[in-house]
Structure formats: structure tokens, C-alpha cells
N, C-alpha and C. Protein backbone atom coordinates (compact mmCIF):
# COMPACT_ATOMS: atom_id res chain seq x y z
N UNK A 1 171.18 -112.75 -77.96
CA UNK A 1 172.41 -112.16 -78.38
C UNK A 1 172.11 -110.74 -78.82
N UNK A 2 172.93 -109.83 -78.38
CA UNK A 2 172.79 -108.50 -78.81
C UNK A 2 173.95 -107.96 -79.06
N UNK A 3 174.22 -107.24 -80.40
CA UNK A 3 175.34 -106.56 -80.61
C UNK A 3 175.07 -105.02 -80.82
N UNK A 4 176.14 -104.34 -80.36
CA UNK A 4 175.97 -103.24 -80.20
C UNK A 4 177.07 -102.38 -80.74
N UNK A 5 176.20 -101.42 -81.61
CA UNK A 5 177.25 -100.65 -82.58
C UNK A 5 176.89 -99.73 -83.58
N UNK A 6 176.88 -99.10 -84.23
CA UNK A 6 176.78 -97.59 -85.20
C UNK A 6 176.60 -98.41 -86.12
N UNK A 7 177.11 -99.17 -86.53
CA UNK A 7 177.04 -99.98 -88.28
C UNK A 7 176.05 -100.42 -88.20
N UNK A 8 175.53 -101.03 -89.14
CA UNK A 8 174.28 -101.65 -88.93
C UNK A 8 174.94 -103.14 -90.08
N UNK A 9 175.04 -104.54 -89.38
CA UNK A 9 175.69 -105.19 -90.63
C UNK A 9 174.89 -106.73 -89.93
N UNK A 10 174.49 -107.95 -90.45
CA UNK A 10 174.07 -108.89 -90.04
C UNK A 10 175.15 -109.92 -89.15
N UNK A 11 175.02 -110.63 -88.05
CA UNK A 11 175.76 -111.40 -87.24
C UNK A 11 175.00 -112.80 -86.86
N UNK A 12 175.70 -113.57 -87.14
CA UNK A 12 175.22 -115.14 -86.57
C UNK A 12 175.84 -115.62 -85.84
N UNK A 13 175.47 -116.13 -84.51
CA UNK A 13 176.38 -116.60 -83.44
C UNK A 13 175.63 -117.78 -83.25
N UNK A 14 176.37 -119.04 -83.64
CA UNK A 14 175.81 -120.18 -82.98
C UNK A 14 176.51 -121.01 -81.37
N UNK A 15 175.54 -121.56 -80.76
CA UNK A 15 176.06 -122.27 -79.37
C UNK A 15 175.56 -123.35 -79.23
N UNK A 16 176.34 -124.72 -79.07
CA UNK A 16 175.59 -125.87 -79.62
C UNK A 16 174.75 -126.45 -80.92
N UNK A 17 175.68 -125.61 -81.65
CA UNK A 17 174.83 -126.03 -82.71
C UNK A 17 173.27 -125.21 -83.63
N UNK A 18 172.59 -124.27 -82.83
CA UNK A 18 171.52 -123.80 -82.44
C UNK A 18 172.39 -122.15 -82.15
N UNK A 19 171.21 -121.75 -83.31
CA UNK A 19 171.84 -120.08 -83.55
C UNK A 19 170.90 -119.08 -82.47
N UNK A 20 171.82 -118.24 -82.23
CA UNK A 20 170.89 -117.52 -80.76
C UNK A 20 170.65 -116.43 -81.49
N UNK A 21 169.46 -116.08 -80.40
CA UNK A 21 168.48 -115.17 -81.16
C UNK A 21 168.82 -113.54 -81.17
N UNK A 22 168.70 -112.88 -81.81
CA UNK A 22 168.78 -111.81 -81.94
C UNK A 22 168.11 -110.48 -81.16
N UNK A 23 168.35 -110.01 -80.21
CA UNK A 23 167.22 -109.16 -79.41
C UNK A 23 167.39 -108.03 -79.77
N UNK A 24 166.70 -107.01 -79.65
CA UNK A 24 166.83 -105.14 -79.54
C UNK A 24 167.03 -104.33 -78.41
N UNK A 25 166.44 -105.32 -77.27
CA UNK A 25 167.05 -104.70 -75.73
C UNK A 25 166.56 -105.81 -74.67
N UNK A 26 167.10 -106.16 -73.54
CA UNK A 26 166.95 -106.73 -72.10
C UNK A 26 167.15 -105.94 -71.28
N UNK A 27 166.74 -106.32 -70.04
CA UNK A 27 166.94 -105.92 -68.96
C UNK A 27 167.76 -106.83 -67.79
N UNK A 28 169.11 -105.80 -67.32
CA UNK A 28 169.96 -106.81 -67.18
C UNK A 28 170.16 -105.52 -65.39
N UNK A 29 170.16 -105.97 -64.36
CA UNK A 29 170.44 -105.47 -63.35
C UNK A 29 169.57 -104.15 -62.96
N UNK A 30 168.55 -104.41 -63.39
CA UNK A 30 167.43 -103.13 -62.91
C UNK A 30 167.47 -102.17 -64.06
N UNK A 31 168.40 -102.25 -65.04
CA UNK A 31 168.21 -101.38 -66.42
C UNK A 31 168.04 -101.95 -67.47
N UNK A 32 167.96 -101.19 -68.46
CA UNK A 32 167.40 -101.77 -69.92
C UNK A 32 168.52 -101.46 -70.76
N UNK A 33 168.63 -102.36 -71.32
CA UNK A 33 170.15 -102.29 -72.10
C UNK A 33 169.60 -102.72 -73.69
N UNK A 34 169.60 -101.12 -74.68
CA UNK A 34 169.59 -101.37 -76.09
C UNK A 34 170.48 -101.53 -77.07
N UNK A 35 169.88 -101.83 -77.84
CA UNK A 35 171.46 -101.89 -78.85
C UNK A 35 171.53 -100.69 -79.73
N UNK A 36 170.57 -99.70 -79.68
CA UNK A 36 171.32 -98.25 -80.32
C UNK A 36 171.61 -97.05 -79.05
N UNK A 37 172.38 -98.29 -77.60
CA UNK A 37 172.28 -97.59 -76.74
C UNK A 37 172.01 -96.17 -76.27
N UNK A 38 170.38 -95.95 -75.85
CA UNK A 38 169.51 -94.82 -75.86
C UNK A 38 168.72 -94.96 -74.61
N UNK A 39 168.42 -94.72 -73.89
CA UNK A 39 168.01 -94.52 -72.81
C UNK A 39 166.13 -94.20 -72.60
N UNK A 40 165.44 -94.04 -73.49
CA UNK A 40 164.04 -93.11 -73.65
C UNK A 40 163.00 -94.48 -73.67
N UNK A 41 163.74 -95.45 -73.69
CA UNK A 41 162.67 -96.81 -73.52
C UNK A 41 162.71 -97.24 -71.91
N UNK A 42 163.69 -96.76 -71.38
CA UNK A 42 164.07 -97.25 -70.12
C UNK A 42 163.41 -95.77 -69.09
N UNK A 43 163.55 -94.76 -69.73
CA UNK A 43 163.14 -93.63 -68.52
C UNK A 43 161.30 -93.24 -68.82
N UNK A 44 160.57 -93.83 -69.99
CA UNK A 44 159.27 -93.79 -69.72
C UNK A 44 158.70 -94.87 -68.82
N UNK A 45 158.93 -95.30 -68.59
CA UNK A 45 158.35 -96.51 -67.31
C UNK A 45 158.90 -96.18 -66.56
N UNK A 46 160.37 -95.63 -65.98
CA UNK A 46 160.24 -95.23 -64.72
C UNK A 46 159.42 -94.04 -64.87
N UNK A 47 159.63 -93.32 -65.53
CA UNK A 47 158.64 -91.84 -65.33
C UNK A 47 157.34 -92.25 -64.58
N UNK A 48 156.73 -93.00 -65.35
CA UNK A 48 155.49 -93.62 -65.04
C UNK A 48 155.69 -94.20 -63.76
N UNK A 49 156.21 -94.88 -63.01
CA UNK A 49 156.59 -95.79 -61.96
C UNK A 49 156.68 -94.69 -60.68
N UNK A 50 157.23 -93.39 -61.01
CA UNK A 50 157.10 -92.28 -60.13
C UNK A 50 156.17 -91.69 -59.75
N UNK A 51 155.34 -91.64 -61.16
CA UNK A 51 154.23 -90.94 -61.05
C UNK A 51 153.19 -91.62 -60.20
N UNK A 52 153.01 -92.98 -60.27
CA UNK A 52 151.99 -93.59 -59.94
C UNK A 52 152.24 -93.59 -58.08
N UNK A 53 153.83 -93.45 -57.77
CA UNK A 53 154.23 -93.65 -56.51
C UNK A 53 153.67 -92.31 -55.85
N UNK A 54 154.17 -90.89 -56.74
CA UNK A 54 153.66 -89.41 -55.95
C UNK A 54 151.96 -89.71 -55.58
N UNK A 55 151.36 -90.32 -56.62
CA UNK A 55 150.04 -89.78 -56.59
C UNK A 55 149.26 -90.79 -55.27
N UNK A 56 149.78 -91.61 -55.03
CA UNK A 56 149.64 -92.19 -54.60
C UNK A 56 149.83 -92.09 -52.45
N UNK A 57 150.45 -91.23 -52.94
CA UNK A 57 150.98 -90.35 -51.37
C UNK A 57 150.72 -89.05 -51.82
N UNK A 58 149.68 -88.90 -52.50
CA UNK A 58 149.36 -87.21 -52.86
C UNK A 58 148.92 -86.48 -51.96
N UNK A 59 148.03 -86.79 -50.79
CA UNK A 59 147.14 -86.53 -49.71
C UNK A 59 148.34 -86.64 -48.98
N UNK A 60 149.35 -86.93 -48.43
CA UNK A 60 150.17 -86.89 -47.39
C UNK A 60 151.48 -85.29 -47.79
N UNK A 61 151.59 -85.23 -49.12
CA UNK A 61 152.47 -84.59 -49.63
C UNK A 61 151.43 -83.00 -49.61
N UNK A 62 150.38 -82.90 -49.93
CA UNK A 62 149.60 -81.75 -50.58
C UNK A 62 148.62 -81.24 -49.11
N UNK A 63 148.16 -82.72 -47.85
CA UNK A 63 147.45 -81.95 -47.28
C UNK A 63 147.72 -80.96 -46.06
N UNK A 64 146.78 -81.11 -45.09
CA UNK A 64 147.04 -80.33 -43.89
C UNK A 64 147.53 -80.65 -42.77
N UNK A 65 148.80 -82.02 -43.04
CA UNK A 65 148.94 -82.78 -41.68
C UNK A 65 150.55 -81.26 -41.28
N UNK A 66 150.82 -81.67 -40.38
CA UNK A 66 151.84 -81.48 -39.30
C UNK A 66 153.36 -81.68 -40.40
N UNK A 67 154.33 -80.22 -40.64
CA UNK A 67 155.11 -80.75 -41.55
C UNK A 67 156.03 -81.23 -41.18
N UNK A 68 156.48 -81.47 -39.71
CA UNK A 68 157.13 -82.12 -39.08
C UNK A 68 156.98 -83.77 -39.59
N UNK A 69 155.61 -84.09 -39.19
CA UNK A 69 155.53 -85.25 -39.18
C UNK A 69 155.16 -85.72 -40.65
N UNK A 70 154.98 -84.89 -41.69
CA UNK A 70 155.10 -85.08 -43.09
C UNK A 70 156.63 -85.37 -43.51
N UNK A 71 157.08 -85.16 -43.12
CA UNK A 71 158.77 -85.22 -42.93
C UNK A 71 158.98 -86.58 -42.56
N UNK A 72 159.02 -87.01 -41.71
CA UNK A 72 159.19 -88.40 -40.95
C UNK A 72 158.88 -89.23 -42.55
């Protein structure tokens, strides 16, 4: 359970009996969803996730092939 909001005040939600837990963020459809909805937990891992992708095709991007076919 996550509530989301400027106040800061305590919430108990029970379901069956059995109180659900309290989170600070999930990931719900390929994003990260916080509850002081902020974005800087979600764009350092992609940052990282890019980086690892450029460097990784660094020799295709940086060398001496054909820029035609660097293109492709």
C-alpha cells in the first residue's frame, strides 16, 4: 500500500483481516512510482542502463567503419 501526498500523517488499511504493508516506491509498468512523487530514483538506473548500452557499442559508434553502414 502506498499513499501519496504532501502531509505526512499515519494510514492503516486492512484486507482480510491482515494490514498491508506500507511501501516508499514500486515499480509498476516499466516505472518507479514514489510516494514523494520524484523521479531521481528512477532516472539513476536508467542513466546507468544507457551508459552501459553506449559503451558497449563504443567501437562501432567512435571507430573507422563506413558511416553509411554505422548508420544501418
Amino acid at each position: 500500500m502506498m499513499r501519496i501526498s504532501r502531509q505526512h500523517f499515519s494510514v492503516q488499511v486492512m484486507l482480510d483481516q491482515k494490514h498491508l504493508e506500507k511501501v516508499e516506491y514500486f515499480n509498476y509498468l516499466l516505472s518507479m512510482v514514489t510516494n514523494d512523487v520524484r523521479c531521481t530514483r528512477e532516472n539513476k538506473p536508467r542513466i546507468a542502463m544507457v551508459k552501459e548500452a553506449f559503451n558497449k557499442k563504443k567501437t562501432l559508434y567512435t571507430g573507422k567503419l563506413d558511416l553509411n553502414f554505422r548508420k544501418n
